[in-house]
C-alpha atoms as a PDB file:
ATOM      1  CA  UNK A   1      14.185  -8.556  30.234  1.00  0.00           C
ATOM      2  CA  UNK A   2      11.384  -8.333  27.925  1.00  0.00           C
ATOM      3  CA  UNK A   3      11.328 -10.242  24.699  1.00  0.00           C
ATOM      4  CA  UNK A   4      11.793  -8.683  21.232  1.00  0.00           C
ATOM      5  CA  UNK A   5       9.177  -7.726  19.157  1.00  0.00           C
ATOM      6  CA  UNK A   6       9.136  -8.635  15.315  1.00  0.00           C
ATOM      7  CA  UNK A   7       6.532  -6.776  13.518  1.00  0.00           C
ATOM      8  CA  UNK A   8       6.818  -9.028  10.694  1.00  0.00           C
ATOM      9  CA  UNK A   9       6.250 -12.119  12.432  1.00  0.00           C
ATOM     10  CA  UNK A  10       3.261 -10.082  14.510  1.00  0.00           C
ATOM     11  CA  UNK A  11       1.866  -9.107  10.757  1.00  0.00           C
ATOM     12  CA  UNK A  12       1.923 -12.815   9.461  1.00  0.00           C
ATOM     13  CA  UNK A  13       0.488 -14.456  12.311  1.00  0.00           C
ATOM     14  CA  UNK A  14      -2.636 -11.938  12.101  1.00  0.00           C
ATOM     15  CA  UNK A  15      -2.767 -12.755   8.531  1.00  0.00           C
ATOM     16  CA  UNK A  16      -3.184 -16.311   8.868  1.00  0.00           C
ATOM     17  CA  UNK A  17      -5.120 -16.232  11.810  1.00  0.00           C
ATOM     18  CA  UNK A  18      -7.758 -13.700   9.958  1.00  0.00           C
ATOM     19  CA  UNK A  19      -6.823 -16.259   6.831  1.00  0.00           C
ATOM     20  CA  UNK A  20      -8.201 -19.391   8.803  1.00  0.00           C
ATOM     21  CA  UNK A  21     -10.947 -17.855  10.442  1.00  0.00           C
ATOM     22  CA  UNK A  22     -12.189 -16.821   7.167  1.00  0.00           C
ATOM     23  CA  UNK A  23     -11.292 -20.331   5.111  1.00  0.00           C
ATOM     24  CA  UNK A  24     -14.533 -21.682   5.920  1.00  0.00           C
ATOM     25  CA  UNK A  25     -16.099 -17.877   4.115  1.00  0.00           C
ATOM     26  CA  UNK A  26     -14.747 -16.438   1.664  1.00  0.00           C
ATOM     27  CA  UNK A  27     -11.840 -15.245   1.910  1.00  0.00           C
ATOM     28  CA  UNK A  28     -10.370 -11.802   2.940  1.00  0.00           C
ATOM     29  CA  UNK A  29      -7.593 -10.600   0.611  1.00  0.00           C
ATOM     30  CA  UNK A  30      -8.031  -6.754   0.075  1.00  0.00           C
ATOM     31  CA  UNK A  31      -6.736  -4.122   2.209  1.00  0.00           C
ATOM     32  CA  UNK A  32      -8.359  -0.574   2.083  1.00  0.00           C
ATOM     33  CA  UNK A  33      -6.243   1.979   2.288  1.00  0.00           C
ATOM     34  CA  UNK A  34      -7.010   5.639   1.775  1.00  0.00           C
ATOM     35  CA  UNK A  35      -4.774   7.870  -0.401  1.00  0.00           C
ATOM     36  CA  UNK A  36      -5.803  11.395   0.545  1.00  0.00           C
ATOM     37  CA  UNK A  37      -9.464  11.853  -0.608  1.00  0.00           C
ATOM     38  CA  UNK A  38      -9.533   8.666  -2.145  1.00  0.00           C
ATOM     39  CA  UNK A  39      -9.859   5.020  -1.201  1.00  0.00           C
ATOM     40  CA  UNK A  40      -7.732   2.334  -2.555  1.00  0.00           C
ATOM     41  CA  UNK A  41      -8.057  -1.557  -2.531  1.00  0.00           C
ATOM     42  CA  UNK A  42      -4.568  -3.562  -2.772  1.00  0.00           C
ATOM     43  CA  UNK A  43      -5.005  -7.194  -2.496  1.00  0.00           C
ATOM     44  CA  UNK A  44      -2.858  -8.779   0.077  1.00  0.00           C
ATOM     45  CA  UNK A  45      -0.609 -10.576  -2.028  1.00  0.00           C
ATOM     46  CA  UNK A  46       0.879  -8.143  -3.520  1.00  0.00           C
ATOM     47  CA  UNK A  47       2.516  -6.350  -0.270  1.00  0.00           C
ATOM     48  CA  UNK A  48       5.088  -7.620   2.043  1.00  0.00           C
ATOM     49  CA  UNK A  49       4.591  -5.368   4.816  1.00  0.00           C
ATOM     50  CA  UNK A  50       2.683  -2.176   6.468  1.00  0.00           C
ATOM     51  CA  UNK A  51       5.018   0.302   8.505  1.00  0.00           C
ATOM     52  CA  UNK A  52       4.511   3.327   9.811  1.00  0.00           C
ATOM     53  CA  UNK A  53       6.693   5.665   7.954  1.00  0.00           C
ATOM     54  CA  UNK A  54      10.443   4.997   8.871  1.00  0.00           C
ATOM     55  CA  UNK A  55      13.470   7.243   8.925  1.00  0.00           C
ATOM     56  CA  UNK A  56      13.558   8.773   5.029  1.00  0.00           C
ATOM     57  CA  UNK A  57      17.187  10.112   3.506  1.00  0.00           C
ATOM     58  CA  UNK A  58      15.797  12.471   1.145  1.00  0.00           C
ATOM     59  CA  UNK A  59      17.529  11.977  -2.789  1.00  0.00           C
ATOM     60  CA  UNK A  60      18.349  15.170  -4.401  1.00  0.00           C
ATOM     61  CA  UNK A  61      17.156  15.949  -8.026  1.00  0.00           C
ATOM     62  CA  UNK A  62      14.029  13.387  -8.092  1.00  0.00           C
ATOM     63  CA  UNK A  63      10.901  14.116  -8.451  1.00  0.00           C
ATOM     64  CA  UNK A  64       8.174  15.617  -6.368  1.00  0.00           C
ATOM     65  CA  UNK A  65       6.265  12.098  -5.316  1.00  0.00           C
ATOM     66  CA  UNK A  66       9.910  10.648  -4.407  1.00  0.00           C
ATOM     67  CA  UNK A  67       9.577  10.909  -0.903  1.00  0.00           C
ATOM     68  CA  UNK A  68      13.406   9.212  -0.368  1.00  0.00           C
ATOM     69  CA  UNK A  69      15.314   6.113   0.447  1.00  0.00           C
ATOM     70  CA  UNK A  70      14.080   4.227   3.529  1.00  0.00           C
ATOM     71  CA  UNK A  71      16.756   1.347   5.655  1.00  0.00           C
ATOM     72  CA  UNK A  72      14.012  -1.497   6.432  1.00  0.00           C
ATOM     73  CA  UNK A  73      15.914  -3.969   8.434  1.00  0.00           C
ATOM     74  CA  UNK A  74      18.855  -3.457   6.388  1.00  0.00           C
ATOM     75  CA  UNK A  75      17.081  -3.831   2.835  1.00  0.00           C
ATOM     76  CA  UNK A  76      17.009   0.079   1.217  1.00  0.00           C
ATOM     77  CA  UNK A  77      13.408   0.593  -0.341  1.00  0.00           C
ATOM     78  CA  UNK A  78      11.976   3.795  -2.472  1.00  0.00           C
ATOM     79  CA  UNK A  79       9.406   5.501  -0.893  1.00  0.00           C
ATOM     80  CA  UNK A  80       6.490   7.466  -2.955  1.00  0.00           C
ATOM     81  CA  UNK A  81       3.962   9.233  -1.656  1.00  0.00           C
ATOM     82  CA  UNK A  82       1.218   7.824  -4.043  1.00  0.00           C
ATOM     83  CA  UNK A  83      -0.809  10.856  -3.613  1.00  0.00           C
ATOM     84  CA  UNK A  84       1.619  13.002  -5.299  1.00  0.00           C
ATOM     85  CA  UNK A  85       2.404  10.665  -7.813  1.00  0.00           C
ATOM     86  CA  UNK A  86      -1.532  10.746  -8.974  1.00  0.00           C
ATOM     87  CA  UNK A  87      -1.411  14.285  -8.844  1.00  0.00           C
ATOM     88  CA  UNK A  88      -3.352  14.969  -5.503  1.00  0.00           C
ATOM     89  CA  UNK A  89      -2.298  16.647  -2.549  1.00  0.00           C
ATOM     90  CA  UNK A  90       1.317  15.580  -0.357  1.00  0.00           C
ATOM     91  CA  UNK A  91       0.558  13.174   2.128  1.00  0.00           C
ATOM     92  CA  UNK A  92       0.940  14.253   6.071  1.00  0.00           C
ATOM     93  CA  UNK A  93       3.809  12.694   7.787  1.00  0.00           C
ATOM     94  CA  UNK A  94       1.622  12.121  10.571  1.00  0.00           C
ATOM     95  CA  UNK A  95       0.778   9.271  13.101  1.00  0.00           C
ATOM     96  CA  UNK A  96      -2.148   7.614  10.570  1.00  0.00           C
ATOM     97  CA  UNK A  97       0.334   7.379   7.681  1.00  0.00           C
ATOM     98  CA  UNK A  98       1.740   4.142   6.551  1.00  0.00           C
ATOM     99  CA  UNK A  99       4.495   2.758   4.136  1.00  0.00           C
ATOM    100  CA  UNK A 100       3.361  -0.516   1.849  1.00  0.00           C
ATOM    101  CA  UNK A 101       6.304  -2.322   1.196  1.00  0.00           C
ATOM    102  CA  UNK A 102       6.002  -4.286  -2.317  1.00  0.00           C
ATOM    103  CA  UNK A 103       5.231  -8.110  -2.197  1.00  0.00           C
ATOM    104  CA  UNK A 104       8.785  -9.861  -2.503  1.00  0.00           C
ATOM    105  CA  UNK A 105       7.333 -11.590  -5.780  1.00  0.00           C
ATOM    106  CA  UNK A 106       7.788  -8.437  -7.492  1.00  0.00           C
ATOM    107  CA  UNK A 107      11.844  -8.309  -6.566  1.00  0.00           C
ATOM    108  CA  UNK A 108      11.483  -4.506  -6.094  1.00  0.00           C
ATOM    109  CA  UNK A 109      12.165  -2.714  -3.372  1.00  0.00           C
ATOM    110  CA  UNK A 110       9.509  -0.053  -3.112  1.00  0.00           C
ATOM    111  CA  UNK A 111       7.115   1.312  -0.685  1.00  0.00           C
ATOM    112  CA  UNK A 112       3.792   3.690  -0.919  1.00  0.00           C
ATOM    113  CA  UNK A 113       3.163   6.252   1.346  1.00  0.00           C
ATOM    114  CA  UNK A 114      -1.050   6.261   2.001  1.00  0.00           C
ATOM    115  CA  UNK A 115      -2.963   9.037   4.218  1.00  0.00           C
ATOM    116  CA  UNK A 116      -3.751   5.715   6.448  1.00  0.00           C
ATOM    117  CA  UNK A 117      -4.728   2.054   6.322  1.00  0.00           C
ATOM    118  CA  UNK A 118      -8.465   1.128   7.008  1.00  0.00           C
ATOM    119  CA  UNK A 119      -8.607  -2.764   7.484  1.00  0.00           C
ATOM    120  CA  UNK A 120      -9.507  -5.509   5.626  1.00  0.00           C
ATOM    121  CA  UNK A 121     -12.104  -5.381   3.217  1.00  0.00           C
ATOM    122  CA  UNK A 122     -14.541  -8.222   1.547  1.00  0.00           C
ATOM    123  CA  UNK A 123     -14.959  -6.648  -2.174  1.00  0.00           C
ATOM    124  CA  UNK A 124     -16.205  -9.841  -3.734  1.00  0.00           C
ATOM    125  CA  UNK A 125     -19.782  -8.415  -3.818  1.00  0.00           C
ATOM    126  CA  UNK A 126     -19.170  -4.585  -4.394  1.00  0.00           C
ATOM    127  CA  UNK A 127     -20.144  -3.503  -7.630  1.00  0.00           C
ATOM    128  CA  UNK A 128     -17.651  -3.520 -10.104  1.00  0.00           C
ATOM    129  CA  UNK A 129     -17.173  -1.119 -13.629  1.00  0.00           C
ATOM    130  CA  UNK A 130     -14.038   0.145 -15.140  1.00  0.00           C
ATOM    131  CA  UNK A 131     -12.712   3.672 -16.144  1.00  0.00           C
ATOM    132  CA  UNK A 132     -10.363   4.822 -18.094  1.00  0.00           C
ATOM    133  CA  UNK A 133      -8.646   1.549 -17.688  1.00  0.00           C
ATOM    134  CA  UNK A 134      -9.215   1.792 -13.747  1.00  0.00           C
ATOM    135  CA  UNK A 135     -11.237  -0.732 -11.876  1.00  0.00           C
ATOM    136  CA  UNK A 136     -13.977   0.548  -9.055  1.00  0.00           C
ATOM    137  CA  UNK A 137     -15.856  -0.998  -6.202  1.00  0.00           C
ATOM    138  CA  UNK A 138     -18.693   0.505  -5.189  1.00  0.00           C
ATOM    139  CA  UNK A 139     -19.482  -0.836  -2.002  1.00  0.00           C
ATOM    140  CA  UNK A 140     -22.574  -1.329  -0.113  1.00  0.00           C
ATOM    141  CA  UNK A 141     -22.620   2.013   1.316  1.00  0.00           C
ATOM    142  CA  UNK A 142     -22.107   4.283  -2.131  1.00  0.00           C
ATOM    143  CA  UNK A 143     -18.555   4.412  -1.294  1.00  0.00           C
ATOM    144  CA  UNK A 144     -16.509   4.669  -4.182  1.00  0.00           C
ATOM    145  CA  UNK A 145     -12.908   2.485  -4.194  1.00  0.00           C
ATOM    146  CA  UNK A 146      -9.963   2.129  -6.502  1.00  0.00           C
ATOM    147  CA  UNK A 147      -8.620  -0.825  -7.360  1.00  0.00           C
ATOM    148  CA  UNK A 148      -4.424  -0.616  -7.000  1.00  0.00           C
ATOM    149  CA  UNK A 149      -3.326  -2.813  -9.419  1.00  0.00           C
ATOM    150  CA  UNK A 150       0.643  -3.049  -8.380  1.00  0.00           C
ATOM    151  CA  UNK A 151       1.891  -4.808 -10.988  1.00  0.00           C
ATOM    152  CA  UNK A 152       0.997  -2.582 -13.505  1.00  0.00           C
ATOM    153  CA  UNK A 153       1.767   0.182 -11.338  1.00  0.00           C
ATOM    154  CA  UNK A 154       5.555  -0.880 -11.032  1.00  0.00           C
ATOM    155  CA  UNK A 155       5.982  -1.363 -14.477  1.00  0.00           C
ATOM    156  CA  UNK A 156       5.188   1.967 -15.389  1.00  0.00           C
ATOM    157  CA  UNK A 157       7.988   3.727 -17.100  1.00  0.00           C
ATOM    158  CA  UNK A 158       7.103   7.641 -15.381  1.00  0.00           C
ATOM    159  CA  UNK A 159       7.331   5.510 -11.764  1.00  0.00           C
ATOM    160  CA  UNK A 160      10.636   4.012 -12.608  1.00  0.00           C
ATOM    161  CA  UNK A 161      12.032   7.415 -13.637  1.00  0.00           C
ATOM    162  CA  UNK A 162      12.194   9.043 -10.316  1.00  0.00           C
ATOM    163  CA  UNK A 163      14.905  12.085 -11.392  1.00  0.00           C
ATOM    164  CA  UNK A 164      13.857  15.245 -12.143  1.00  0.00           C
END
């Protein structure tokens, strides 16, 4: 019989793997993620986990971006699809779209739906300006990225009020 497989356990060991291989560098602590046209950095900290989408119980009377209660190894998390909730476009429930589960430090069970994850990504030499109270990378191809700032994101009143 084969042995189980824990994602999570899989997903930390390649963190700190990629973590030590880089400790002699700099260090590695964004993830790029892309959020239907856009591209997002979210630094590593602040997630717990990256999922392909899981089973959803939808939650009547909520909002359009409330994609529905997910069962994550027995620990119920909201799920938004973060392009909706900025306004853009829904995001396919396809095979490239993932769930990020917020960082435990944040004692909030949430999770963003993204068009698809991208890898890791070294930002410390991107150039870096601010609008409207956003922070962009531009990287060292003209690509433009957003900076997700989670914190601030899951303090926002609007998020927290997920009825319609």
């Amino acid at each position: 019989m084969s042995k189980r497989f824990n994602l999570r356990e899989f997903q930390q060991g390649v963190l700190d793997r990629m973590q030590a291989q880089a400790a002699g560098s700099k260090r590695v602590s964004t993830l790029g993620v892309q959020v239907g046209g856009e591209f997002w950095l979210v630094d590593m900290s602040d997630i717990n986990e990256v999922l392909s989408l899981p089973s959803l119980t939808a939650v009547p009377l909520t909002k359009p971006w409330y994609c529905g209660v997910a069962n994550v190894r027995g620990n119920l998390y909201s799920v938004v699809d973060f392009s909706v909730y900025r306004g853009g476009a829904p995001t396919p429930r396809e095979g490239q779209s993932r769930v990020l589960l917020a960082g435990q430090k944040y004692a909030f069970n949430a999770g963003l739906l993204v068009s698809r994850v991208l890898g890791l990504r070294n930002a410390t030499e991107w150039e870096r300006s601010e609008q409207d109270g956003q922070v962009l990378l531009r990287d060292d191809k003209g690509q433009m990225w957003h900076k997700l700032e989670l914190a601030q994101l899951l303090q926002q009143p609007e998020f927290l009020q997920i009825g319609a």
